[in-house]
Each structure stands twice: as structure tokens, then as C-alpha cells.
Protein backbone atom coordinates (compact mmCIF):
# COMPACT_ATOMS: atom_id res chain seq x y z
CA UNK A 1 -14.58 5.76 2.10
CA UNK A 2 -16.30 7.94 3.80
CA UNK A 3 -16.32 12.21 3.15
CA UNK A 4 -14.66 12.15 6.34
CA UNK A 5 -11.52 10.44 5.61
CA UNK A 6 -11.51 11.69 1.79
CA UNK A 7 -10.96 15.61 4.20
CA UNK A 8 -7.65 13.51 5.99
CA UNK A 9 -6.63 12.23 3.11
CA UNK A 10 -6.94 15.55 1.37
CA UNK A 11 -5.73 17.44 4.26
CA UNK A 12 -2.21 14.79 4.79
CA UNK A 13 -1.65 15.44 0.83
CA UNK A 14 -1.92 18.99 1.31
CA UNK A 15 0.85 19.11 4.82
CA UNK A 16 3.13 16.96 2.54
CA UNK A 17 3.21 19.50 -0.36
CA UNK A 18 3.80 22.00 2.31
CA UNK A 19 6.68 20.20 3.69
CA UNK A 20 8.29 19.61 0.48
CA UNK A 21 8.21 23.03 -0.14
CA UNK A 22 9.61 24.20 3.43
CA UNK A 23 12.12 21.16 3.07
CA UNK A 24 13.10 23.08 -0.64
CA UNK A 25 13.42 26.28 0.97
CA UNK A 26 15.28 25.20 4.10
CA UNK A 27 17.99 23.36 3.35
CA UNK A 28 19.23 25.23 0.15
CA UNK A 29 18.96 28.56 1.36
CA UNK A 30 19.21 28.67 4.60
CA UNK A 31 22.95 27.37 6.98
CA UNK A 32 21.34 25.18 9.64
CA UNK A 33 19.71 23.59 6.41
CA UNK A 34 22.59 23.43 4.28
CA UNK A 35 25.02 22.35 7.34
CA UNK A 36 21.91 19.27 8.49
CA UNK A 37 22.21 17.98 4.77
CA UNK A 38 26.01 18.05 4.00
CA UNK A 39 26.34 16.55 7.68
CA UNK A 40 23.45 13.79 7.20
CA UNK A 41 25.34 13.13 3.59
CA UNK A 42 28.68 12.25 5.63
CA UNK A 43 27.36 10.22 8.25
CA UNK A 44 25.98 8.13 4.94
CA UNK A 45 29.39 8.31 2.95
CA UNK A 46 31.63 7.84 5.91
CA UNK A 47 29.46 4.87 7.60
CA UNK A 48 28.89 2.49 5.08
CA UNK A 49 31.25 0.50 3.18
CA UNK A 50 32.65 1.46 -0.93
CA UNK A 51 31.74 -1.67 -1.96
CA UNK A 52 28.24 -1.75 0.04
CA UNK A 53 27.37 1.92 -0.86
CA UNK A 54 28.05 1.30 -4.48
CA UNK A 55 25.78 -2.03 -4.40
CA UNK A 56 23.02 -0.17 -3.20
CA UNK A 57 23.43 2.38 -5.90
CA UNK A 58 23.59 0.21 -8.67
CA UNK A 59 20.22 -1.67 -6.54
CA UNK A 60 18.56 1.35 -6.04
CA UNK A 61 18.55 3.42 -9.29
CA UNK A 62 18.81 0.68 -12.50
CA UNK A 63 17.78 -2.45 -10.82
CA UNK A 64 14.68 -1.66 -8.40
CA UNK A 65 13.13 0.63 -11.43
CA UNK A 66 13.11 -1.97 -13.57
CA UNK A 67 12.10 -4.67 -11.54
CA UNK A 68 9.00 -2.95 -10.30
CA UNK A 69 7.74 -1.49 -13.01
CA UNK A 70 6.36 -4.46 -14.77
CA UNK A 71 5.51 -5.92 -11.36
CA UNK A 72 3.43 -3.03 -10.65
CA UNK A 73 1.59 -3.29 -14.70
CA UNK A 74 1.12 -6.80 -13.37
CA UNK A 75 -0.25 -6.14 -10.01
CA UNK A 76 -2.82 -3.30 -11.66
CA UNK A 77 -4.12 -5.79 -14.52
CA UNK A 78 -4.41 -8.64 -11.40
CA UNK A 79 -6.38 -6.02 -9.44
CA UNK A 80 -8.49 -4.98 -13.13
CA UNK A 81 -9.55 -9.11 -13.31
CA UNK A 82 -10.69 -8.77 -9.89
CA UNK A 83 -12.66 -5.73 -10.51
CA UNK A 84 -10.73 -3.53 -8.02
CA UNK A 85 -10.46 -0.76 -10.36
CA UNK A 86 -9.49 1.68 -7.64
CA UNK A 87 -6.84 0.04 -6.62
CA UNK A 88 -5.44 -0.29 -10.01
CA UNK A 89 -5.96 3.19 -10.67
CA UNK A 90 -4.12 4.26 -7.66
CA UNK A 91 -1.10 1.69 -8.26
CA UNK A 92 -0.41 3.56 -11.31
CA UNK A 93 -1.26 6.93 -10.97
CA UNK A 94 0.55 7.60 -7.83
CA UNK A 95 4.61 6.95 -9.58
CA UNK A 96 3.62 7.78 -12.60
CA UNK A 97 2.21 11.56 -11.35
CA UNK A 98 5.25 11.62 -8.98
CA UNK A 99 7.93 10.81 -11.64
CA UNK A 100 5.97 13.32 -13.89
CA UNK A 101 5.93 15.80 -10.73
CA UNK A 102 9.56 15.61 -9.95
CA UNK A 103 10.90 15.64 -13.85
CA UNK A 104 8.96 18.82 -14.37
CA UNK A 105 10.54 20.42 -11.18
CA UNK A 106 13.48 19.46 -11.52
CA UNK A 107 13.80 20.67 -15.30
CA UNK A 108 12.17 24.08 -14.38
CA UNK A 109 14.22 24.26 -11.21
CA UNK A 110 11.18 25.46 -9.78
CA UNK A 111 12.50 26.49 -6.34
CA UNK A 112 15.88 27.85 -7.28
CA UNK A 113 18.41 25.52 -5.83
CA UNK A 114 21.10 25.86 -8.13
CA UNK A 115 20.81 22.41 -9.77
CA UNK A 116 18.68 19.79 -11.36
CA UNK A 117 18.60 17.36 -8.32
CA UNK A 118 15.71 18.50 -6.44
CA UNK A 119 13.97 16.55 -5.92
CA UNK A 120 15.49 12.67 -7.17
CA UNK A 121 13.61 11.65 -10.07
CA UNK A 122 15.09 7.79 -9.46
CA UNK A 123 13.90 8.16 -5.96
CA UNK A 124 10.65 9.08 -6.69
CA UNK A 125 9.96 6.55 -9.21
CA UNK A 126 11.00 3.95 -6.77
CA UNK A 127 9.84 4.93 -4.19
CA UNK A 128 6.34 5.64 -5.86
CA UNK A 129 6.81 2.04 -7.63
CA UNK A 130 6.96 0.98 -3.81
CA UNK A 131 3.35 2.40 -2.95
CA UNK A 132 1.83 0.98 -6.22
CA UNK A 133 3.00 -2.37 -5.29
CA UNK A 134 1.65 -2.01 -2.00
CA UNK A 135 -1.88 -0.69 -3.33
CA UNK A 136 -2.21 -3.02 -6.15
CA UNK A 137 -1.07 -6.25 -3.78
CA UNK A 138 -3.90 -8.99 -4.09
CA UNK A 139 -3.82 -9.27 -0.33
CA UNK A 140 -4.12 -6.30 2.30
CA UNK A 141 -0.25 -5.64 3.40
CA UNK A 142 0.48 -7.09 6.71
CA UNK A 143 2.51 -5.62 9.44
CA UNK A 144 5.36 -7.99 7.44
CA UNK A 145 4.38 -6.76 4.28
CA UNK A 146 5.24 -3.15 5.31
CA UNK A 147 8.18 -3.38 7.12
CA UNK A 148 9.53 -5.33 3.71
CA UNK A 149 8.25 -2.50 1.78
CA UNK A 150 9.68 -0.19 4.34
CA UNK A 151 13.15 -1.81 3.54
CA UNK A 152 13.14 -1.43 0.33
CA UNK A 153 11.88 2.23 0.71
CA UNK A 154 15.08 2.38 2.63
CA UNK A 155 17.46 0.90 0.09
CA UNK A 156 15.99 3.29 -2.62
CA UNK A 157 16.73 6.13 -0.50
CA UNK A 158 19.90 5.42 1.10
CA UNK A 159 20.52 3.84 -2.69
CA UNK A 160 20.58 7.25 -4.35
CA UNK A 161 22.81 8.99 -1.47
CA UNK A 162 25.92 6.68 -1.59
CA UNK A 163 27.25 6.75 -4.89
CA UNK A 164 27.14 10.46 -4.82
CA UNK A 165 24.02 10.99 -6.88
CA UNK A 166 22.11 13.00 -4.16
CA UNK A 167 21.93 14.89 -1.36
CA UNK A 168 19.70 13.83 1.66
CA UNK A 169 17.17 16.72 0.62
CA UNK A 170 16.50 14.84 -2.64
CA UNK A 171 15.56 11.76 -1.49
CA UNK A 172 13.62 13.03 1.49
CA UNK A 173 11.82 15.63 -1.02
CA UNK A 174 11.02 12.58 -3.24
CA UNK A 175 9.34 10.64 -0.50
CA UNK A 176 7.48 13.88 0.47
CA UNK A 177 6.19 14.16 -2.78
CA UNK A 178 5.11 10.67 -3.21
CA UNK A 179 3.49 10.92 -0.29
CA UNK A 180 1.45 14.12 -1.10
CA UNK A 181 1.01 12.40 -4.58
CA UNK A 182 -0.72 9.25 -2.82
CA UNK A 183 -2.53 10.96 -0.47
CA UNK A 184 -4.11 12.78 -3.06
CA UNK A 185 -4.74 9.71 -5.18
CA UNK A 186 -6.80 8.11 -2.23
CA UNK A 187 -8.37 11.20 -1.41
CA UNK A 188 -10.01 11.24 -5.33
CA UNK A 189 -10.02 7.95 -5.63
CA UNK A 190 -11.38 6.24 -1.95
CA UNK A 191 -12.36 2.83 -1.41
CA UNK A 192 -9.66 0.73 0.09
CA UNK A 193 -6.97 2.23 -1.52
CA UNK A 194 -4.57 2.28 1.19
CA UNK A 195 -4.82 -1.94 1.24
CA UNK A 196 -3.88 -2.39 4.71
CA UNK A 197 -4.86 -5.09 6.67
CA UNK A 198 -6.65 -5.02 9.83
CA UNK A 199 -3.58 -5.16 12.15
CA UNK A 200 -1.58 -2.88 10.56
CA UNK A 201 -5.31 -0.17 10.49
CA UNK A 202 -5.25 -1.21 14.37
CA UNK A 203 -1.78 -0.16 14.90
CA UNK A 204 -1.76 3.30 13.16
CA UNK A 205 -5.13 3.59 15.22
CA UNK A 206 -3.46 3.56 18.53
CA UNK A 207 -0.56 5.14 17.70
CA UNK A 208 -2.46 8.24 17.55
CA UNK A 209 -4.41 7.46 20.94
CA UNK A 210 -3.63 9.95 23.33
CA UNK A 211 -0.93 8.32 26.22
């Protein structure tokens, strides 16, 4: 990786913390914030089925946790064998700092918000299980690969919304902190961390390509 792209990846990991922050400070202490969550949280519980917003609850939280943690201890001592020790490094670094991130905020209540559920601690371990899974994968993800992962991503967050668990800030704090979390990580750690295939490279690539 080259210095270059260690600055982005710095510099993403960096606008992510800052919009975690902004996201704290927003919606819990200001009205257009507070109103946007409490009216995002209705759409969610008024939309979607008991029975289907319960499933994903019970999916989300318990189940996804413990399925992916030993798939990602898996994927990291596959990608050790190999000799892809970044990538194993990353895989568990990233949830592991991000559950350790969000328990300490949340137990401080660093930002003031009243409660202990900012940000989710079950959606950051998912959703930072999700990135580990896709880092340690033996093969770069595909454009399939993501939009699975993507999925799931969703299910975790919608997953800790419908039960009444969280509010909409939560989860969207947790994925900003994973995100700042993994940034870093690649950032540090370089190589081919980000373990995307060509296509899906290709696609980010001229997504940014002026119109």
C-alpha cells in the first residue's frame, strides 16, 4: 500500500470519528436531531411486522454474534496458514477495538446523552464481525460477496431497532465507529487489507469519476 493511500485511509478514519461525534451531538441535543431519530424509529416500528421485527432482533443481537465470532477466529487462523498476516490482524482487531470502543463510551457516557445506548455495543460487534469476515475471506469479496455482507449489515442494524433496543442514532453511531475503527486498521496495517476484488476496486473507482 502505498503512503498515498495509508493518508486516505487515515484521513476516511479520521471524517468517520468526526461524524460520530457530530451524529452524538446532533441528535441528542439538538430538535431537528431528536425529531429525525424518533421519526426514523417509527417508520421502523410501524413498517415492519411484530413477528418479523422480533425475528430480526433475536437474529441480530444473540444469533449473528455468535455465529461470527468463531467464523471470524477461523477465517484469521485460515489467513495465518496462508501467511496473510495482515489480513488476520485486521479481521480481528477491527470488532474487537470497536466493541472495546463502544463499551468504554457507553459506560463513561462520554458525550452526555442521558443513557447507556450510545452507541450499540451489539451493533458494533456485529457489524465489526461483518468487516472481519470480509477482510479475513480466503477470496477477494466480489460485487456478490458485498451486497451479502451488505445484507447482513442491514439485518444487524435494522435487528437492534425493532425490538426496542435502540434508537436509529445507535446503530448508525456503531457503523460510524466501525468504520473509523477499520479505516484506521488499514491505514496501520496496509497491504490488501480491504480484500476486494478487482470489480468491486473498479466500481468504487468510477463512482468517484467526475460525471
Amino acid at each position: 500500500m502505498s503512503h498515498r493511500d495509508r493518508l486516505r485511509w487515515a484521513g476516511l478514519a479520521a471524517a468517520a470519528a468526526v461524524a460520530f461525534v457530530l451524529l452524538a451531538m446532533v441528535s441528542t441535543r439538538t430538535g431537528i436531531g431528536i425529531a429525525i431519530d424518533d421519526t426514523v424509529r417509527g417508520w421502523i416500528l410501524n413498517w415492519i411486522p411484530a413477528p418479523l421485527r422480533q425475528g430480526l432482533d433475536r437474529l441480530a443481537r444473540p444469533l449473528v454474534i455468535f455465529v461470527l465470532i468463531p467464523v471470524v477466529l477461523v477465517l484469521a487462523l485460515l489467513a495465518v496458514v496462508r501467511g496473510a498476516w495482515g489480513r488476520a490482524v485486521a479481521a480481528l482487531v477491527v470488532p474487537a477495538a470497536t466493541t472495546a470502543l463502544a463499551l468504554e463510551l457507553r459506560v463513561r457516557d462520554v458525550f452526555a446523552t442521558g443513557g447507556d445506548a450510545f452507541p450499540s455495543n451489539h451493533a458494533a460487534v456485529g457489524l465489526g464481525l461483518l468487516v472481519g469476515v470480509g477482510i479475513a475471506w480466503p477470496r477477494a469479496v466480489t460485487r456478490r460477496g458485498l451486497l451479502a455482507l451488505t445484507a447482513a449489515a442491514l439485518v444487524v442494524g435494522l435487528g437492534n431497532i425493532t425490538w426496542y433496543a435502540h434508537q436509529p442514532r445507535d446503530v448508525l453511531g456503531s457503523a460510524l465507529l466501525v468504520l473509523s475503527v477499520a479505516a484506521a486498521t488499514f491505514a496501520v496495517v496496509g497491504g490488501d487489507s480491504p480484500n476486494l476484488a478487482a470489480d468491486v476496486r473498479a466500481l468504487g473507482a468510477s463512482s468517484r469519476r467526475p460525471a
